[in-house]
Structures are given as structure tokens and as C-alpha cells.
PDB file of N, CA and C in Angstrom:
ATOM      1  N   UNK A   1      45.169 -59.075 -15.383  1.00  0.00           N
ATOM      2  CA  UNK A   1      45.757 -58.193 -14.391  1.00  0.00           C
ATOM      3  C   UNK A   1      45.220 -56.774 -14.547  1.00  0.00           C
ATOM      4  N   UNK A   2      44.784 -56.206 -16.046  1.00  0.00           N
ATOM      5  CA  UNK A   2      44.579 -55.200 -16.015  1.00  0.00           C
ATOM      6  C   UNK A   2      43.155 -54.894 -15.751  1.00  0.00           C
ATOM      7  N   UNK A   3      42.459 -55.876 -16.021  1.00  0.00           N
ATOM      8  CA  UNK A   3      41.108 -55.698 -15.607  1.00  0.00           C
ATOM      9  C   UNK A   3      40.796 -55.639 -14.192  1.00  0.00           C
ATOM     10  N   UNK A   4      41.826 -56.341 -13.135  1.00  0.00           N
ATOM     11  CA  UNK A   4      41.582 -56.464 -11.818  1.00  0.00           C
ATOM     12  C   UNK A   4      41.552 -54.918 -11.120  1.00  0.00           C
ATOM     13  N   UNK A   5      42.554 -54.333 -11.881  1.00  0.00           N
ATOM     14  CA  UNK A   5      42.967 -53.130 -11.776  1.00  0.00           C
ATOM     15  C   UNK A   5      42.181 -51.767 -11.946  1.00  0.00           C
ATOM     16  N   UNK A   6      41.404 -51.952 -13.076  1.00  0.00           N
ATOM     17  CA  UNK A   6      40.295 -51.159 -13.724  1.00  0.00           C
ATOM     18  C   UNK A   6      39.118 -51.566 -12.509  1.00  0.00           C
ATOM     19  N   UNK A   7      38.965 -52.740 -12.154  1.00  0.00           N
ATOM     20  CA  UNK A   7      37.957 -53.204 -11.368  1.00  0.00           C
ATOM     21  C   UNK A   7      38.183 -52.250  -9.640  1.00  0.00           C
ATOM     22  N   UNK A   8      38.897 -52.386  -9.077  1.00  0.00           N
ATOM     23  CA  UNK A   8      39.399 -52.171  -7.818  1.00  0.00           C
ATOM     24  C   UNK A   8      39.422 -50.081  -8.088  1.00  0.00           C
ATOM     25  N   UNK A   9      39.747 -49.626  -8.979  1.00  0.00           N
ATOM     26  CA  UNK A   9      40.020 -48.341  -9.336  1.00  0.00           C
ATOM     27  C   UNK A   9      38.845 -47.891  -9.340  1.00  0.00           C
ATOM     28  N   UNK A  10      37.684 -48.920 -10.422  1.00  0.00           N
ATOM     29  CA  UNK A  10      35.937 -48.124 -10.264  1.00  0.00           C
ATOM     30  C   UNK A  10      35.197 -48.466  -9.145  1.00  0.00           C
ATOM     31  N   UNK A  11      35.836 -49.235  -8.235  1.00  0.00           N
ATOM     32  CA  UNK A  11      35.235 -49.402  -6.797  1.00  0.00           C
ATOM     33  C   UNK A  11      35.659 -48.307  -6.433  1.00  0.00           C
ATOM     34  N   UNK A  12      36.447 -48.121  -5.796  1.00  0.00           N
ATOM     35  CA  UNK A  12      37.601 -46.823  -5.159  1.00  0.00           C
ATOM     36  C   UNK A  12      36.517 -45.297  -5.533  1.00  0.00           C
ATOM     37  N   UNK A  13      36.891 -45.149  -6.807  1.00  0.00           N
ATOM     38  CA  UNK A  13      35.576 -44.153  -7.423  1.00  0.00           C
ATOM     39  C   UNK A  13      33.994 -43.877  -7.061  1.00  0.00           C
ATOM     40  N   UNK A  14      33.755 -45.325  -6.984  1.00  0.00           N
ATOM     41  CA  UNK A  14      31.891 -45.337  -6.207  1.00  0.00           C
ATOM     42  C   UNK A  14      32.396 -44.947  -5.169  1.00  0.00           C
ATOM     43  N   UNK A  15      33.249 -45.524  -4.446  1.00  0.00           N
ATOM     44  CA  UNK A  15      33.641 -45.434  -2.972  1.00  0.00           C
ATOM     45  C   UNK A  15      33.180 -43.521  -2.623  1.00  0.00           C
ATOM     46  N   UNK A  16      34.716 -42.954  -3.386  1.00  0.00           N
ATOM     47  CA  UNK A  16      34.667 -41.867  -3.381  1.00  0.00           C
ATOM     48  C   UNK A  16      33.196 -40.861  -3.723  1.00  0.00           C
ATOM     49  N   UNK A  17      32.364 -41.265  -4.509  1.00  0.00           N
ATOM     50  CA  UNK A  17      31.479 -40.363  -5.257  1.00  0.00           C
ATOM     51  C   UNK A  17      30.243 -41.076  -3.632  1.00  0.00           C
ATOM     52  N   UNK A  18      30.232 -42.004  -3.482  1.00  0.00           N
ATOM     53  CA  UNK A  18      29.441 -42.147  -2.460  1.00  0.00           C
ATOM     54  C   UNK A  18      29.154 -41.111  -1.148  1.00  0.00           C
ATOM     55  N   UNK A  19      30.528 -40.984  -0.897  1.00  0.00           N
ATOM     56  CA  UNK A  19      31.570 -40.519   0.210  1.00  0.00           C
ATOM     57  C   UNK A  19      30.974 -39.079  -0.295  1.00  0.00           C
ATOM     58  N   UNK A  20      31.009 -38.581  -0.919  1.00  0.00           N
ATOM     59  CA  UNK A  20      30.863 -37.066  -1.807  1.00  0.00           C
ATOM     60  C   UNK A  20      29.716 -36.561  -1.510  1.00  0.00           C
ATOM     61  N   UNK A  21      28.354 -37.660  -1.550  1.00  0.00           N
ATOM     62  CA  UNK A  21      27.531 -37.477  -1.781  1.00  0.00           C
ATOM     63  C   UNK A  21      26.520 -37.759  -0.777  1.00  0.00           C
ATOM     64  N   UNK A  22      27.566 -38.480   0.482  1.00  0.00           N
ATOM     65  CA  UNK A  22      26.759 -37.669   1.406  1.00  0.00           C
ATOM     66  C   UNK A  22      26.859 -36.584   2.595  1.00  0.00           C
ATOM     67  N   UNK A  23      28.344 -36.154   2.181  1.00  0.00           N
ATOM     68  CA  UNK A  23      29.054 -35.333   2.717  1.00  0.00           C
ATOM     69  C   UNK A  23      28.020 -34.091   1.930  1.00  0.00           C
ATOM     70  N   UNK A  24      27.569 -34.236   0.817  1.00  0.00           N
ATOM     71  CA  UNK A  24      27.058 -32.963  -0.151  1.00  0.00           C
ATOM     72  C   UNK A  24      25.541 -32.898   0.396  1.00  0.00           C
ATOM     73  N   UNK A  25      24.691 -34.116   0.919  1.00  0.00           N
ATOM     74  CA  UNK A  25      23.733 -33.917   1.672  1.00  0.00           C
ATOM     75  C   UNK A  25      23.651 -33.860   3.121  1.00  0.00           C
ATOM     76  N   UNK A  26      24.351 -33.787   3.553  1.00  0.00           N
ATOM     77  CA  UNK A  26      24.604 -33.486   4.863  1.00  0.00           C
ATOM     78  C   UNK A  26      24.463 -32.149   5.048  1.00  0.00           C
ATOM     79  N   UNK A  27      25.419 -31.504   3.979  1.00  0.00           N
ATOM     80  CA  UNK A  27      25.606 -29.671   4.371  1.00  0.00           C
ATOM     81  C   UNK A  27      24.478 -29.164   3.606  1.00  0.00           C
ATOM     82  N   UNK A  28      24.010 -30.153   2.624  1.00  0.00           N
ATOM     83  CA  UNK A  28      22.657 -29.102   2.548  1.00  0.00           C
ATOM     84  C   UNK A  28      21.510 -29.256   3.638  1.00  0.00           C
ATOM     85  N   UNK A  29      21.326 -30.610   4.262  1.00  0.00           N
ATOM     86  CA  UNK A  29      20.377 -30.351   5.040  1.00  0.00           C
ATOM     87  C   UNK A  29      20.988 -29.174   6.359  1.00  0.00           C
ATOM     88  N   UNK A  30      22.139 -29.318   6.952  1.00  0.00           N
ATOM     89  CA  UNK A  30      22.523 -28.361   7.378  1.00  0.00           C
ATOM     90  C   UNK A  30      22.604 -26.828   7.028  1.00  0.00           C
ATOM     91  N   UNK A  31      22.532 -26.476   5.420  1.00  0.00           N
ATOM     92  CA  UNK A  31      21.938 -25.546   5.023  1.00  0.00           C
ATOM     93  C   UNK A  31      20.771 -24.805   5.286  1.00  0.00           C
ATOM     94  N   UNK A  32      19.824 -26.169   5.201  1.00  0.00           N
ATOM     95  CA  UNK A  32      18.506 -25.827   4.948  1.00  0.00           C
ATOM     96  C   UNK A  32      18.063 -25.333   6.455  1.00  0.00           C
ATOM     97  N   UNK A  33      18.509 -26.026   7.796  1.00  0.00           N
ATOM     98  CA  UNK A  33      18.235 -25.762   9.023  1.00  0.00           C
ATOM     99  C   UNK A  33      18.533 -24.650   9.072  1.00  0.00           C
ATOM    100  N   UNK A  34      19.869 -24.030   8.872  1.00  0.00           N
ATOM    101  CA  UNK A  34      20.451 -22.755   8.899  1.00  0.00           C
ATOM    102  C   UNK A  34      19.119 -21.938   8.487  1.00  0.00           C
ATOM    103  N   UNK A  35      18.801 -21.960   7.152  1.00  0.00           N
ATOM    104  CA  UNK A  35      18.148 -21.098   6.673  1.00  0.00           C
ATOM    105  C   UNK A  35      16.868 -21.069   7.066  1.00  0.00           C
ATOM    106  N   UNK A  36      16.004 -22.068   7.536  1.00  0.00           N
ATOM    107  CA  UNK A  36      14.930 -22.241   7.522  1.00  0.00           C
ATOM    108  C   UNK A  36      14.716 -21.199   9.366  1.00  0.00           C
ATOM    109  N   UNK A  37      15.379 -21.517  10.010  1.00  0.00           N
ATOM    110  CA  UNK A  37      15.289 -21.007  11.254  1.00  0.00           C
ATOM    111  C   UNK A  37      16.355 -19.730  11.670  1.00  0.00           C
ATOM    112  N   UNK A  38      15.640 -18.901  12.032  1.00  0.00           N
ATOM    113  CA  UNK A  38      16.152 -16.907  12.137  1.00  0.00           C
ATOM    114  C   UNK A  38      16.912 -17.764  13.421  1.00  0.00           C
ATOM    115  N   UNK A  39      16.855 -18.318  14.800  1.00  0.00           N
ATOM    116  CA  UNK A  39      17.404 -18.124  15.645  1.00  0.00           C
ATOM    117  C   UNK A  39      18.348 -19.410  15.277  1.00  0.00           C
ATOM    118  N   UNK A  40      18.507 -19.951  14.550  1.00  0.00           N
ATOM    119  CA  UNK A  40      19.412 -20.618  14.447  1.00  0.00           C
ATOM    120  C   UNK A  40      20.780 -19.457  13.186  1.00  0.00           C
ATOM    121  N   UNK A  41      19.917 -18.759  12.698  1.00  0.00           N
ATOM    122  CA  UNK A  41      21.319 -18.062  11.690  1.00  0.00           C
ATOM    123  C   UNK A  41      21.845 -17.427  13.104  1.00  0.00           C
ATOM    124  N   UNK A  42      21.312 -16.844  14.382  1.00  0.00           N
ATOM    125  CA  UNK A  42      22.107 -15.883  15.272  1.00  0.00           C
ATOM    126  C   UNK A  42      22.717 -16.305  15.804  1.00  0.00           C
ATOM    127  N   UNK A  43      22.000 -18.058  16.136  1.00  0.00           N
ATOM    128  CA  UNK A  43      23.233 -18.605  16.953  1.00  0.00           C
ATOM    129  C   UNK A  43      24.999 -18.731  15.877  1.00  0.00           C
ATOM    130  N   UNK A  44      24.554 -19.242  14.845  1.00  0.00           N
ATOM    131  CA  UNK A  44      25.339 -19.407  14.086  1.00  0.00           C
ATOM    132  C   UNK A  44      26.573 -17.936  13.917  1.00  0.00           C
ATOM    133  N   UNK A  45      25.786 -17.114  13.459  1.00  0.00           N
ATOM    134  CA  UNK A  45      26.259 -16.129  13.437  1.00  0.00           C
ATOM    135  C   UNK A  45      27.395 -15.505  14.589  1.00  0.00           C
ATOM    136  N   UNK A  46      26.597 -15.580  15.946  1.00  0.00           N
ATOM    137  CA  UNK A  46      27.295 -14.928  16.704  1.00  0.00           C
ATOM    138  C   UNK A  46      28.472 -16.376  17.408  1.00  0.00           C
ATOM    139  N   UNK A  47      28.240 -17.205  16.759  1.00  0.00           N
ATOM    140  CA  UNK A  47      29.588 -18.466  17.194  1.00  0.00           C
ATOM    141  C   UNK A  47      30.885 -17.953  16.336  1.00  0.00           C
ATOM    142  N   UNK A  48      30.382 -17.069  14.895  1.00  0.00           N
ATOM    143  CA  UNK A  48      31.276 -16.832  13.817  1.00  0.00           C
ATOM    144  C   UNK A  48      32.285 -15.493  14.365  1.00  0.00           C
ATOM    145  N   UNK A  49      31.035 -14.542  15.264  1.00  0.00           N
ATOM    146  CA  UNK A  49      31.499 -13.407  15.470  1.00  0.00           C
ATOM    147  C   UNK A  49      32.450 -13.434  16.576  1.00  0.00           C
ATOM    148  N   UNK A  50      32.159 -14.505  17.875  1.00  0.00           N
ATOM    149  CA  UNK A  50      32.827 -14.653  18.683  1.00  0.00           C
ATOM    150  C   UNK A  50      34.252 -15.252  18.851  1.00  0.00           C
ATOM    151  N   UNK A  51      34.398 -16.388  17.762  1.00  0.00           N
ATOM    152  CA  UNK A  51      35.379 -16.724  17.096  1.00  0.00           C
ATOM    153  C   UNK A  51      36.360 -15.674  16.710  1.00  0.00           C
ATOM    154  N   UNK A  52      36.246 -15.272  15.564  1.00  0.00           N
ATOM    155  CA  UNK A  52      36.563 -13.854  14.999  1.00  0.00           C
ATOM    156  C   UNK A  52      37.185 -13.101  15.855  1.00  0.00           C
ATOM    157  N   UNK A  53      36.328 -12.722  17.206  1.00  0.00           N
ATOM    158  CA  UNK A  53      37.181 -12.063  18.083  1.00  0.00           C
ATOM    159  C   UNK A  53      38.083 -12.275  18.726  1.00  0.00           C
ATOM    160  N   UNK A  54      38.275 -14.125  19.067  1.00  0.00           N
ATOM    161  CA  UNK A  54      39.034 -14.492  20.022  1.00  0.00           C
ATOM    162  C   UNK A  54      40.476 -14.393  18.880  1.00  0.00           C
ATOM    163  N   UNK A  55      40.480 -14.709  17.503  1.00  0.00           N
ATOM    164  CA  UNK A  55      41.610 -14.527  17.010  1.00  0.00           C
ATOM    165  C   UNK A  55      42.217 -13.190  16.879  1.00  0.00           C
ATOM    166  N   UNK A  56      41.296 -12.490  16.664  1.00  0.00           N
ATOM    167  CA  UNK A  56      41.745 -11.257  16.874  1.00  0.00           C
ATOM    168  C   UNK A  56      42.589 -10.630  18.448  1.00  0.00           C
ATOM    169  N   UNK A  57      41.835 -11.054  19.223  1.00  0.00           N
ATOM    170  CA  UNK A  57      42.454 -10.250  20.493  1.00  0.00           C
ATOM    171  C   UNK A  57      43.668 -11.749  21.199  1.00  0.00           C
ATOM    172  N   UNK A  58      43.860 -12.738  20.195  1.00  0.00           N
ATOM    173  CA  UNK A  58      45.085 -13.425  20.262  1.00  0.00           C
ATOM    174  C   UNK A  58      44.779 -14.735  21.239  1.00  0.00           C
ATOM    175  N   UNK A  59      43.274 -15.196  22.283  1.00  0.00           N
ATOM    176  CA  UNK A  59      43.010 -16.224  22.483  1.00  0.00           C
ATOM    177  C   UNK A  59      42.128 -17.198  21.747  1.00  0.00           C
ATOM    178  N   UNK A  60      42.431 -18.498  21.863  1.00  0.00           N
ATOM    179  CA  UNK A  60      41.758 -19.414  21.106  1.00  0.00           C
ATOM    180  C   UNK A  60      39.789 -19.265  21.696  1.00  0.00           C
ATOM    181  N   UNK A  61      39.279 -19.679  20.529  1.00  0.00           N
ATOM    182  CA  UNK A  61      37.652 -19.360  20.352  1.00  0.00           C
ATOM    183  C   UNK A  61      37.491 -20.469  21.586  1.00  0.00           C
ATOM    184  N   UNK A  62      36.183 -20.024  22.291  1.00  0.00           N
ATOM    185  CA  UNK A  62      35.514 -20.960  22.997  1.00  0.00           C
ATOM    186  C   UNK A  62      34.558 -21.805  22.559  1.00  0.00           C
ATOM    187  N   UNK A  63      34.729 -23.111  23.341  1.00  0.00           N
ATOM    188  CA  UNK A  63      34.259 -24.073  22.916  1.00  0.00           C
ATOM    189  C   UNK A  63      32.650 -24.506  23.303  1.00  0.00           C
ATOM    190  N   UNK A  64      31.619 -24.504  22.085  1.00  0.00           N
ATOM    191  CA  UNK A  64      30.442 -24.455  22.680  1.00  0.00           C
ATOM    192  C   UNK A  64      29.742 -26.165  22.973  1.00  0.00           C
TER     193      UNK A  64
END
């Protein structure tokens, strides 16, 4: 019983570290686009800035 247990728990774990790991390459290649391309940081940028404002002046951000 306890081994079934240990068994099903280090699945669960790969599961998870799998799950981790490509959630962790995902945002770096999304990193890397970011960085690699100037008109992609402005777009980025000004989605952050526009955001920003809509909370500020109390309406929800628009949706791109």
C-alpha cells in the first residue's frame, strides 16, 4: 500500500516538474522575443503603460 502511494506521489511530481518546465520555457522564449526585437519591447511597453492608465483614471484596460 505504501509503495502504491510513493509510486502515484513521484508521478504527481514528474507531472508537476514537467508542467514547470515548460511553463519556464515558454517565458523564456517569450523573453527572448521581447528582447531580441526594439518594436516588440514598445509594443509591450506601451500595452503596460496603457493599462496603468486605465486603472488609474478608474476604467478597465483595453483589450488588444
Amino acid at each position: 500500500m505504501l509503495m502504491m502511494s510513493q509510486n502515484r506521489l513521484a508521478a504527481r511530481d514528474r507531472l508537476k516538474a514537467h508542467n514547470d518546465y515548460e511553463i519556464n520555457r515558454k517565458t523564456e522564449e517569450d523573453v527572448r522575443a521581447v528582447l531580441a526585437h526594439p518594436s516588440a519591447q514598445d509594443e509591450a511597453l506601451s500595452q503596460i503603460v496603457e493599462a496603468m492608465a486605465a486603472r488609474v483614471n478608474g476604467s478597465p484596460p483595453a483589450k488588444a
